[in-house]
Protein backbone atom coordinates (compact mmCIF):
# COMPACT_ATOMS: atom_id res chain seq x y z
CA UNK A 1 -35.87 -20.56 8.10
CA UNK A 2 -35.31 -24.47 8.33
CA UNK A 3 -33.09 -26.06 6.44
CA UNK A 4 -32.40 -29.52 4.42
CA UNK A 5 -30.11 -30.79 7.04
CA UNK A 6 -32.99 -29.49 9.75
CA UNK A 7 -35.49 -31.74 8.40
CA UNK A 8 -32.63 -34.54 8.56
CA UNK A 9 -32.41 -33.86 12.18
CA UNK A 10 -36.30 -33.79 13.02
CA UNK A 11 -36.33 -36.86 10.95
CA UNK A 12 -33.61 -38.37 13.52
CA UNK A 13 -35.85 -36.80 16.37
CA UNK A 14 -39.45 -38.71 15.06
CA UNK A 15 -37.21 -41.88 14.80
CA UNK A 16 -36.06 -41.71 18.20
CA UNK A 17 -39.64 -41.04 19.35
CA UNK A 18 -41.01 -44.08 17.62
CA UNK A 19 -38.78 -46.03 19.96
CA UNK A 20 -41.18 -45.42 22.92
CA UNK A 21 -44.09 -46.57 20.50
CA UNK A 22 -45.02 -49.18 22.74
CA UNK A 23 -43.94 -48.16 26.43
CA UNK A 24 -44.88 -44.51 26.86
CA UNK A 25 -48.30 -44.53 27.07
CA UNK A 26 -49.98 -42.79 28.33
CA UNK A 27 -47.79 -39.63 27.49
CA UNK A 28 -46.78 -38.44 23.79
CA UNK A 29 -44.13 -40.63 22.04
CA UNK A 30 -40.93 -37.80 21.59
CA UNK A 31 -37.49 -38.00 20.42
CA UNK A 32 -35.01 -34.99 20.74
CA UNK A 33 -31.69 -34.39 19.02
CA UNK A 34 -28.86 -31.48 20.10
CA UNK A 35 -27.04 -30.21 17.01
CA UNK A 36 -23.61 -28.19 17.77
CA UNK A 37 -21.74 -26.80 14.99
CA UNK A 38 -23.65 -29.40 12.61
CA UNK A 39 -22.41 -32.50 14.85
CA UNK A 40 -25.20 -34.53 16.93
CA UNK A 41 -23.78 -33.37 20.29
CA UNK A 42 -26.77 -35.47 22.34
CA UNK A 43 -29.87 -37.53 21.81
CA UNK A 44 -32.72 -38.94 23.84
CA UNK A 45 -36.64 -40.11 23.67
CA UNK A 46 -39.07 -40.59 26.25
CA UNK A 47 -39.11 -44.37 26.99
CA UNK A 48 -42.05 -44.41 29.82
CA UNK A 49 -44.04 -42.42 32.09
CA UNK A 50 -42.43 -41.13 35.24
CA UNK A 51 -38.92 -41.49 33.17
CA UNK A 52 -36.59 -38.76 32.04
CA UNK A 53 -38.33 -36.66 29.53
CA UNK A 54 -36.82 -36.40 25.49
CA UNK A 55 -35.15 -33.57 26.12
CA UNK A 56 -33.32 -34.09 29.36
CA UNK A 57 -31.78 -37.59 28.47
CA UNK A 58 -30.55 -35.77 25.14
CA UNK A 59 -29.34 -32.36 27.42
CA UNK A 60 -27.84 -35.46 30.00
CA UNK A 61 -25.84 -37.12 26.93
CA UNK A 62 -24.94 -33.79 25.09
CA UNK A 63 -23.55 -31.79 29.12
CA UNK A 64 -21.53 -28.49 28.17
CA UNK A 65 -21.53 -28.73 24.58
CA UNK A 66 -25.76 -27.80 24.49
CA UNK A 67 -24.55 -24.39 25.11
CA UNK A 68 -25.26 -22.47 21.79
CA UNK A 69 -26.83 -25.92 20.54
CA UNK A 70 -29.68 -26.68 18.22
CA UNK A 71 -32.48 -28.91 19.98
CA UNK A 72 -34.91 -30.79 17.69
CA UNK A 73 -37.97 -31.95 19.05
CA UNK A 74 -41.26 -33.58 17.66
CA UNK A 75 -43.45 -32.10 20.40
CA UNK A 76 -43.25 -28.69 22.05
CA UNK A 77 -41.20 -28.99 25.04
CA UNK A 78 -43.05 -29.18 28.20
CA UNK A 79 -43.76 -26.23 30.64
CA UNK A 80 -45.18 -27.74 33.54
CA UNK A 81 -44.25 -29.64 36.46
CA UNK A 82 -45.54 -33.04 36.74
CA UNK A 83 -43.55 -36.27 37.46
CA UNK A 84 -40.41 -34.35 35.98
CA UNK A 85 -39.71 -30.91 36.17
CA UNK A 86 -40.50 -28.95 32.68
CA UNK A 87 -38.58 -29.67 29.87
CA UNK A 88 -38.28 -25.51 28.91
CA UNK A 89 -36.52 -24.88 32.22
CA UNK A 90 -34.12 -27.74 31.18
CA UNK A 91 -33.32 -26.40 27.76
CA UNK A 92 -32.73 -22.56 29.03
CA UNK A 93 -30.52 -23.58 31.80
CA UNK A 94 -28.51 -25.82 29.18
CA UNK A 95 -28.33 -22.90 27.47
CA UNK A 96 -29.61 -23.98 24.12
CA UNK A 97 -29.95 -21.14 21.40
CA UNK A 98 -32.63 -22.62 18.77
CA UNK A 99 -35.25 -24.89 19.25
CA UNK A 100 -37.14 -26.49 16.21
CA UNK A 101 -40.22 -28.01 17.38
CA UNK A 102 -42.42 -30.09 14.53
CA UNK A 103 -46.09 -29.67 16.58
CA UNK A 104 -47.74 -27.39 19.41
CA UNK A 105 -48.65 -29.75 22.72
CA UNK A 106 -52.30 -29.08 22.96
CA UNK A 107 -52.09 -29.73 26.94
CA UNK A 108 -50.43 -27.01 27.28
CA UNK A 109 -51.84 -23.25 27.80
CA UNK A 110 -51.87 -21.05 24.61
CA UNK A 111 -48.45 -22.81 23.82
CA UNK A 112 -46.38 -21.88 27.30
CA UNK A 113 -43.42 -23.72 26.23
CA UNK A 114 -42.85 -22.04 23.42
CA UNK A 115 -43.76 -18.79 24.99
CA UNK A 116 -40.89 -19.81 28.15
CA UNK A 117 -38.71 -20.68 25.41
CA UNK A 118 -38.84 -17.34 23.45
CA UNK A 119 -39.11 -15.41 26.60
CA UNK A 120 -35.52 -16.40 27.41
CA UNK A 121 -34.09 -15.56 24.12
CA UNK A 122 -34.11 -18.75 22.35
CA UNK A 123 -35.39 -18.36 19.21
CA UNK A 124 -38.13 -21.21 18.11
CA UNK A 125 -39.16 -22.55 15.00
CA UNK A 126 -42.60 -24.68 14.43
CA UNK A 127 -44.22 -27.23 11.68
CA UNK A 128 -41.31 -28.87 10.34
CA UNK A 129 -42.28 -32.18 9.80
CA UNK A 130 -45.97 -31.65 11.25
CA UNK A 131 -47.81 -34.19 9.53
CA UNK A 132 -45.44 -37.00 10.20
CA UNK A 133 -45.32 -35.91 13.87
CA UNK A 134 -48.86 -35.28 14.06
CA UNK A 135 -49.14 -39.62 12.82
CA UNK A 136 -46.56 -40.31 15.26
CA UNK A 137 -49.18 -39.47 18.48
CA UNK A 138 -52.89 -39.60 17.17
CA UNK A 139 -54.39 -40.88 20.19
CA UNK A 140 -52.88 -38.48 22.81
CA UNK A 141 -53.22 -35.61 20.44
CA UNK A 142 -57.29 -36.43 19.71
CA UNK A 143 -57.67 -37.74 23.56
CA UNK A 144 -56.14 -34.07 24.47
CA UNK A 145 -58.68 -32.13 21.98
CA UNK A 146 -61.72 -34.04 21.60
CA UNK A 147 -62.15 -35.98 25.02
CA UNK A 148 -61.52 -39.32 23.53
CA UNK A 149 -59.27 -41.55 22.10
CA UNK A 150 -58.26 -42.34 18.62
CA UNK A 151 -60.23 -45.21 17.29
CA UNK A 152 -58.49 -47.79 15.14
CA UNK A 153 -60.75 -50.57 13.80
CA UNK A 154 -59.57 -53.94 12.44
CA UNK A 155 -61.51 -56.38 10.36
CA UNK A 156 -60.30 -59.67 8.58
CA UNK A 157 -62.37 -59.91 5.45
CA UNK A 158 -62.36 -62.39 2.74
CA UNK A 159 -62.15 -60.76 -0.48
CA UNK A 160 -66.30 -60.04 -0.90
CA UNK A 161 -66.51 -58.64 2.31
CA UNK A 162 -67.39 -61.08 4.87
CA UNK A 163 -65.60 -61.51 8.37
CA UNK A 164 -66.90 -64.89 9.28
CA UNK A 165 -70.18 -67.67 7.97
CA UNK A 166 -73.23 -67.39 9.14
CA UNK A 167 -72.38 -69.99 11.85
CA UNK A 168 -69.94 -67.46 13.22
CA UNK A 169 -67.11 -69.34 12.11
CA UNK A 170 -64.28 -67.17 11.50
CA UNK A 171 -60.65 -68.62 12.51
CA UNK A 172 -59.33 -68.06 10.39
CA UNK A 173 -59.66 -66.10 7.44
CA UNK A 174 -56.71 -64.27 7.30
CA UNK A 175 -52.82 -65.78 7.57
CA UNK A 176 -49.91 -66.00 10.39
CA UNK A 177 -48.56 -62.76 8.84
CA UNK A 178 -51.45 -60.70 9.05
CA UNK A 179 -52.60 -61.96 12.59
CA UNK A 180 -48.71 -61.23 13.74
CA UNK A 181 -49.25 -57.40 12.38
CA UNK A 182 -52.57 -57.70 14.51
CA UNK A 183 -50.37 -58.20 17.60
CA UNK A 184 -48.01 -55.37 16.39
CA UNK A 185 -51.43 -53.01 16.39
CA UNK A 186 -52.46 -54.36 19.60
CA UNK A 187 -48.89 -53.66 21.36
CA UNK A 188 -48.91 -50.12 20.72
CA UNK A 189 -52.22 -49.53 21.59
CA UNK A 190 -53.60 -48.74 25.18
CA UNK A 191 -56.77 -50.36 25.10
CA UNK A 192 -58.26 -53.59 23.54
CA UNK A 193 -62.26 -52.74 22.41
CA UNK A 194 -64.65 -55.62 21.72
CA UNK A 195 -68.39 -56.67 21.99
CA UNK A 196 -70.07 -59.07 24.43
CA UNK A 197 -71.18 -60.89 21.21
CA UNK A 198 -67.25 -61.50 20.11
CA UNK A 199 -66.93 -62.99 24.01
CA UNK A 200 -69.31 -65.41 23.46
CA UNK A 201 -68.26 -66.62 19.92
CA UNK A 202 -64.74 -65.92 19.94
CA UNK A 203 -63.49 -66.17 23.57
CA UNK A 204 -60.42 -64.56 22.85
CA UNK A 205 -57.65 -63.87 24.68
CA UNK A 206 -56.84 -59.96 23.17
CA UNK A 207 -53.53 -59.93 24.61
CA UNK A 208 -50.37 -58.35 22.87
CA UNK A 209 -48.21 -61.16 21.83
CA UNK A 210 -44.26 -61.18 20.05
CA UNK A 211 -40.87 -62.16 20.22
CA UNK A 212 -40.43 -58.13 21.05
CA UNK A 213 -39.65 -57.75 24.85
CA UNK A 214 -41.24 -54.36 24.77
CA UNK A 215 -44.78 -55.98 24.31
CA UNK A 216 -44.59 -57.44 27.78
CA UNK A 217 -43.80 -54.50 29.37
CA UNK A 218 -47.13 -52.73 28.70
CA UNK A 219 -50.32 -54.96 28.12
CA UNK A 220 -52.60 -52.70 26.66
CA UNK A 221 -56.20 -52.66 28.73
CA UNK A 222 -58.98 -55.16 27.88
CA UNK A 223 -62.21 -53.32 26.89
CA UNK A 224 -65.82 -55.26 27.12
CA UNK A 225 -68.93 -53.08 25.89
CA UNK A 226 -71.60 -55.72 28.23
CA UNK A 227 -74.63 -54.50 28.60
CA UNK A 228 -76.72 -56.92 30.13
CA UNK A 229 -73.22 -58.59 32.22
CA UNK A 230 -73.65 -61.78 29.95
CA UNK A 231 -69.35 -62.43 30.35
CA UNK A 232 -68.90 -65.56 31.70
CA UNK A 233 -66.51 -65.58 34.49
CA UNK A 234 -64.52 -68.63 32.57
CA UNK A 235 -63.61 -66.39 29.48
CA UNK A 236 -59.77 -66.23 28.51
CA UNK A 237 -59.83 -62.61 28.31
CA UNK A 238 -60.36 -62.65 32.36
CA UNK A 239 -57.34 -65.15 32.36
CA UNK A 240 -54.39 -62.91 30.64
CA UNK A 241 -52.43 -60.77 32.64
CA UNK A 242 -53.21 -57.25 32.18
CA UNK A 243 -56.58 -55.02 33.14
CA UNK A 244 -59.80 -55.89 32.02
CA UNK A 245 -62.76 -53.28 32.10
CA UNK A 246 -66.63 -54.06 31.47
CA UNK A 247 -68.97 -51.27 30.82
CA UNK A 248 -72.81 -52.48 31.84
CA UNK A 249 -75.67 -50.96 32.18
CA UNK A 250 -77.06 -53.91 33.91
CA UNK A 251 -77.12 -53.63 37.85
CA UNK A 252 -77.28 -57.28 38.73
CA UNK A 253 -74.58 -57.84 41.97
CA UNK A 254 -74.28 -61.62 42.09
CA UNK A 255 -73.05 -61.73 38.51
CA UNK A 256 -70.93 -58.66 39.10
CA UNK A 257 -69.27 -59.63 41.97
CA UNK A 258 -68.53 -62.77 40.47
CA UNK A 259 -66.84 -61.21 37.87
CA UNK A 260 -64.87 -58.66 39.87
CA UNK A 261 -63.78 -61.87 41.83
CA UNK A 262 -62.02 -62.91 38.56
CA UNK A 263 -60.23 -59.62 38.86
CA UNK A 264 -62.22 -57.69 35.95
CA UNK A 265 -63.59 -53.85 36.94
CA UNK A 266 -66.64 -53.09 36.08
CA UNK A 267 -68.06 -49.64 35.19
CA UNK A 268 -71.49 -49.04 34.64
CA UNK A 269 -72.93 -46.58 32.13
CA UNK A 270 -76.19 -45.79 30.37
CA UNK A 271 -77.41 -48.65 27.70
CA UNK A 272 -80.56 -49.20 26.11
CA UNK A 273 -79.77 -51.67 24.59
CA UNK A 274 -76.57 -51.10 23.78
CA UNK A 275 -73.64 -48.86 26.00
CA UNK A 276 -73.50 -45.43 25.71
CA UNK A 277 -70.59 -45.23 22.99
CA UNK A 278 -69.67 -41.66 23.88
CA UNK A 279 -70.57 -42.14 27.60
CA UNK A 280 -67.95 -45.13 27.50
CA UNK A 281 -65.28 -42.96 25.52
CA UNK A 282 -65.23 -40.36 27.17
CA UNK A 283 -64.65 -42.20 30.41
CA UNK A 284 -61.54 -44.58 28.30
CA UNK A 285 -60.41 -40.86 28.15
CA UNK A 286 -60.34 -40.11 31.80
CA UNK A 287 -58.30 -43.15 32.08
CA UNK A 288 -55.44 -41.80 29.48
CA UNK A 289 -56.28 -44.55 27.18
CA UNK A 290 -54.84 -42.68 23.88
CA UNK A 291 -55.28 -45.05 21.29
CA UNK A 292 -58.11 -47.85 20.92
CA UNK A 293 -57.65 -51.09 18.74
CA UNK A 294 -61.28 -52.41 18.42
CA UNK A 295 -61.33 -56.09 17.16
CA UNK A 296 -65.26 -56.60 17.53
CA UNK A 297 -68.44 -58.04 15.09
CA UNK A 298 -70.73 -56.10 12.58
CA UNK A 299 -73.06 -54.72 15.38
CA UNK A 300 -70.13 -52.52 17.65
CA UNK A 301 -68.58 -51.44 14.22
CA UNK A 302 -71.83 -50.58 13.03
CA UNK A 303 -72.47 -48.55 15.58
CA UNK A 304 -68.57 -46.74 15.62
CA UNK A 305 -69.49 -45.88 11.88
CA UNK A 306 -72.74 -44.61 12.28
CA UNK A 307 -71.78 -42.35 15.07
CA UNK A 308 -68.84 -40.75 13.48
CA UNK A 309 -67.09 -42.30 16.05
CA UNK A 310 -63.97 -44.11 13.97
CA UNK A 311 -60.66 -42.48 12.91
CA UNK A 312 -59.40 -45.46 10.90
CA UNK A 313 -60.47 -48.72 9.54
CA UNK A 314 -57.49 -51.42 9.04
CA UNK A 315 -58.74 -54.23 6.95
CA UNK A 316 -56.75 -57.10 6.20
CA UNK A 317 -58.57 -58.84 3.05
CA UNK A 318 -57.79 -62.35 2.61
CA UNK A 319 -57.63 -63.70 -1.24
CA UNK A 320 -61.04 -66.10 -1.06
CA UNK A 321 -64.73 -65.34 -0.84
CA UNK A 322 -67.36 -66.74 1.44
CA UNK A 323 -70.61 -66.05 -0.19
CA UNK A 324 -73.63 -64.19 -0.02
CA UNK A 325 -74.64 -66.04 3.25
CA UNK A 326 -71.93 -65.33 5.28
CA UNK A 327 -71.43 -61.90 7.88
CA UNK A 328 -70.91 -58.70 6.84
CA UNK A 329 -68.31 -55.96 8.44
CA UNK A 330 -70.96 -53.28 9.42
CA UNK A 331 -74.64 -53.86 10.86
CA UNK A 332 -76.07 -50.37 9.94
CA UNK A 333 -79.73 -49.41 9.10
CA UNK A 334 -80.12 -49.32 5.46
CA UNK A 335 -79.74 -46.53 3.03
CA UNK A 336 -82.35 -44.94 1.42
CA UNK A 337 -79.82 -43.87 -1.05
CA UNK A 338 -75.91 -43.43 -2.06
CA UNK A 339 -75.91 -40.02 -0.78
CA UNK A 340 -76.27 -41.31 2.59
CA UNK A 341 -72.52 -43.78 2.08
CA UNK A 342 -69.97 -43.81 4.33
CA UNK A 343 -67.19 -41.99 2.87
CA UNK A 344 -63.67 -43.15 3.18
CA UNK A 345 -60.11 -42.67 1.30
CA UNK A 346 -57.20 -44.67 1.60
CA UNK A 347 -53.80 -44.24 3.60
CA UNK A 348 -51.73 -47.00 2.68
CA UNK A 349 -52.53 -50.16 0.94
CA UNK A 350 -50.05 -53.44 0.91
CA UNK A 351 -49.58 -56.96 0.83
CA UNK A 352 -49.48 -58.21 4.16
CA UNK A 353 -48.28 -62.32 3.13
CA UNK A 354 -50.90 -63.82 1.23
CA UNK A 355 -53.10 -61.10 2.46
CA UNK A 356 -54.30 -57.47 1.76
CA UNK A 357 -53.88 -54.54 4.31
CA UNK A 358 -55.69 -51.47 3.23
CA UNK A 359 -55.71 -48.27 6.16
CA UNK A 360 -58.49 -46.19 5.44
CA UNK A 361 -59.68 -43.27 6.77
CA UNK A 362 -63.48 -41.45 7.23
CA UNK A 363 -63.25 -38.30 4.47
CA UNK A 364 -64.25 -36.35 7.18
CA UNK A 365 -61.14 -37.41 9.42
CA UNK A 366 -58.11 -35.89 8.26
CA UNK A 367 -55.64 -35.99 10.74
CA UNK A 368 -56.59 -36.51 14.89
């Protein structure tokens, strides 16, 4: 039976987690907190892959007083060897007595480190603060059950709708403190999605960028759905430090070789005429790319939308309007009725500077 002062200390644990928000990738984001006779005895959170684990800095800091202790975790503790040895083995020999996990860790088997756990006599606890934990890693938790990552997609929209004129102008329609939250979105993510079409119109850069050192420590992957290879091999994206991956389904070798000379990979996969959205997720996956950031036109988010294929929409709405004339957010095929809608509800709403930021998820999409 969990307690007030429980949730207290899983509420310590999700805060230490959210310290590797933008450095752990590709591995869950975890905090862990020791309680001995109600006194924080050690604490820890997984800062980076190949690094000590949540639960073995906070066992390190804590020594002889985790005997009898009370370990607090967001995610179930580990039970297999990888880079570091398993995080269940750590907490036995320590000789911890409780563990209260928030969340099962879907990569494990039938949940082995809760079953190693109870095996030795500790006794375990689950779903305390499951929902906040569960928001704390969407993209490894849906890359680890569905064979994708979590897709995020952002739009800056004036206030009827529009992303840019008809021209394609579109710099900008949103302020400096929306476009700085953009960076924040982009720094925690793992992969940067756009279009060829943005390329061409936009040449942007899509790199993380903030007074926060931890942003240059992991540059999240640059993502170009190509199909016909039309990226020139002068684009800023191709200039920013960091990895840059083109999906084609074109097979030309002059144009691709020119572009792998400018250091981008490129992968091909089925398109006709488009890429093969799941084809290209699914490989993303392979790739532990947990969370995507998709800053793209009306045709890619079209497409996302009509294929089911986006867990969250963040819209930053701007306080003007551009007219009847200018582009839309979604290229879709038109309804033959309101039945047919794309259904979505709201997650958080707020002002953003001058602007509006409204999260929104599908109704269908409840948690990842």
């Amino acid at each position: 039976m969990t307690t007030n002062f429980d949730g207290d200390c899983m509420k310590r644990a999700l805060e230490l987690a959210a310290r590797g928000l933008y450095t752990c990738d590709p591995n869950p984001r975890v905090g862990c907190v020791l309680v001995n006779d109600d006194k924080i005895v050690g604490e820890g959170w997984h800062e980076k892959a190949g690094g000590p684990h949540a639960e073995r800095a906070a066992l390190e800091i804590a020594g002889g007083q985790a005997r009898g202790a009370t370990a607090y975790v967001n995610l179930e503790p580990c039970n297999h060897t990888g880079r570091t040895g398993p995080c269940s083995d750590a907490l036995i020999e320590a000789g911890v007595a409780r563990v209260v996990f928030a969340i099962e860790d879907p990569n494990q088997v039938a949940g082995s480190g809760r079953r190693a756990l109870e095996d030795a006599g500790i006794v375990v606890e689950t779903g305390l603060m499951e929902d906040a934990a569960t928001e704390l890693n969407p993209g490894y938790l849906t890359r680890i059950t569905k064979g994708r990552p979590f897709i995020r997609s952002k739009l800056a929209v004036s206030l009827d709708g529009h992303t840019a004129l008809a021209s394609g102008e579109s710099q900008w329609i949103t302020g400096d403190s929306a476009r700085a939250d953009v960076h924040n979105w982009r720094g925690r993510s793992s992969a940067i999605v756009t279009g060829i079409g943005t390329v061409l119109e936009d040449d942007p850069s899509l790199d993380a960028r903030s007074e926060d050192s931890a942003f240059s420590m992991m540059q999240p992957k640059r993502i170009i759905l190509d199909s016909n290879l039309r990226t020139p091999p002068t684009a800023r994206i191709l200039k920013m430090p960091g990895d840059v991956i083109i999906f084609t389904a074109c097979d030309d070798t002059a144009i691709r070789q020119a572009l792998e000379e400018r250091g981008a990979r490129i992968e091909k996969v089925n398109g006709d005429p488009h890429c093969d959205l799941v084809q290209v997720l699914s490989r993303l996956a392979e790739l532990e790319i947990n969370e995507v950031w998709v800053e793209a036109g009306p045709v890619l988010n079209g497409a996302l939308i009509t294929a089911s294929l986006i867990d969250e929409l963040v819209i930053y709405m701007a306080p003007h309007v551009l007219g009847d004339t200018a582009r839309g957010m979604f290229s879709m095929a038109p309804l033959e009725s309101l039945s047919g809608r794309h259904m979505l509800h709201y997650c958080d709403v707020r002002r953003v500077g001058e602007d509006l930021r409204i999260i929104a998820r599908p109704d269908t999409v409840t948690s990842p």
